[in-house]
Protein backbone atom coordinates (compact mmCIF):
# COMPACT_ATOMS: atom_id res chain seq x y z
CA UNK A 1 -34.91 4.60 -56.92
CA UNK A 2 -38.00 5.85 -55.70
CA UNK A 3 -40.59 7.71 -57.90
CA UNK A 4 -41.13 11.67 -57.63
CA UNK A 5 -44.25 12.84 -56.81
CA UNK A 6 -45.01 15.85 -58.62
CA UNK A 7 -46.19 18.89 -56.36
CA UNK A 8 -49.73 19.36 -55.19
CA UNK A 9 -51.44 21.85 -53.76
CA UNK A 10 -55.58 21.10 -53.76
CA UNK A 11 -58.37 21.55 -51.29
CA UNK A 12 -62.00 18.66 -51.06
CA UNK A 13 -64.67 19.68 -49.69
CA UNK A 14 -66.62 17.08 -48.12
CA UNK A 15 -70.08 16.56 -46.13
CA UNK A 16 -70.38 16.62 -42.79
CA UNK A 17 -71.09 12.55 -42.40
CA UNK A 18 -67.73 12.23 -44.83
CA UNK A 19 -65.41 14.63 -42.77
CA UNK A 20 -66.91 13.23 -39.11
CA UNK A 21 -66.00 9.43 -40.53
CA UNK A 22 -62.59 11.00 -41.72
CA UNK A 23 -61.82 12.55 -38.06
CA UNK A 24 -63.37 9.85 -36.60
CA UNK A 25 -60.39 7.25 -37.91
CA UNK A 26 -57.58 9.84 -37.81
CA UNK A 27 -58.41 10.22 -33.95
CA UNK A 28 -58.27 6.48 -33.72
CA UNK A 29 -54.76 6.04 -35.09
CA UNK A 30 -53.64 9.16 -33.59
CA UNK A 31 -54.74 7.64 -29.97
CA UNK A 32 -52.88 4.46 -31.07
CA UNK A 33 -49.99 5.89 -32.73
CA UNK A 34 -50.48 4.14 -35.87
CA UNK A 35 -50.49 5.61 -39.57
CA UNK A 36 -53.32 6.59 -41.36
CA UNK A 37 -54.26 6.79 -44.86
CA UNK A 38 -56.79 9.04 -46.67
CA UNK A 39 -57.94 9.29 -50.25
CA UNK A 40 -58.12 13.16 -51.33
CA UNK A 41 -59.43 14.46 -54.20
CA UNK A 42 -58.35 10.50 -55.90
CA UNK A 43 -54.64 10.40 -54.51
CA UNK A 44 -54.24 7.74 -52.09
CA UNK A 45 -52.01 9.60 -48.76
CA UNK A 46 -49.86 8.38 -46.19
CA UNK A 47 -49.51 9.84 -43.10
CA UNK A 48 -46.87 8.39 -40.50
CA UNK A 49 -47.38 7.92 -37.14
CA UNK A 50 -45.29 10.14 -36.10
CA UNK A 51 -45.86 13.97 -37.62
CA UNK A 52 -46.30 17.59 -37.01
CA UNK A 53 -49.36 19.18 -36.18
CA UNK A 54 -50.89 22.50 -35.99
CA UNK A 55 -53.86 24.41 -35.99
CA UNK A 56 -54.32 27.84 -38.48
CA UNK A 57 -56.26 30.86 -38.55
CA UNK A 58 -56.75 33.07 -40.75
CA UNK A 59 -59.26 35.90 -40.99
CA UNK A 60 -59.40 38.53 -44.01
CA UNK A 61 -62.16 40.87 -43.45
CA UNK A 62 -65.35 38.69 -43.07
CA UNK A 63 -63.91 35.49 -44.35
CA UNK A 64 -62.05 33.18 -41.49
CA UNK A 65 -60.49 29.77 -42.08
CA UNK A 66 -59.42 27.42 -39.89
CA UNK A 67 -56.85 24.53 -41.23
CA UNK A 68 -55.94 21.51 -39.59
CA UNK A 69 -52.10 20.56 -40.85
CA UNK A 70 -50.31 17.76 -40.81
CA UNK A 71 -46.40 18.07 -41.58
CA UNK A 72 -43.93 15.39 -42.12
CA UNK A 73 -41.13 14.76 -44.71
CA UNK A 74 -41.22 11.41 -46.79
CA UNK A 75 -37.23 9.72 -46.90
C-alpha cells in the first residue's frame, strides 16, 4: 500500500535566473509530452504528462497575483 502524503499548501519564491531555468524545462517536457519533476521548497514533485492547466488572477485593491496551476490527481 502506498504511503500518504500529508497535505501541503506552501509558496518559494525564487530569482529570476531560477524561475526562467524552471520554465525553461517545464516548456520542454510540456512540448514533448513527457513528465517533469521539480524540487519545491525541499519536496521532490511529480508532475504527469498529462494534467490540467490554468492561469489565475487575482487583484485585491493594489495587490494582483497571477498563478500558474497545474492540476492532476495521483492513483
Amino acid at each position: 500500500m502506498a504511503k500518504k502524503k500529508k497535505e501541503r499548501d506552501i509558496e518559494k519564491t525564487y530569482t529570476i535566473k531560477q524561475t526562467v531555468q524552471k520554465l525553461r524545462r517545464l516548456a520542454d517536457c510540456l512540448e514533448e509530452g513527457k513528465a517533469f519533476r521539480i524540487q519545491i521548497a525541499g519536496e521532490r514533485v511529480y508532475i504527469p504528462a498529462k494534467i490540467a492547466f490554468n492561469i489565475e488572477h487575482e487583484r485585491e485593491g493594489k495587490n494582483e497575483e497571477v498563478e500558474f496551476q497545474f492540476k492532476w490527481v495521483n492513483e
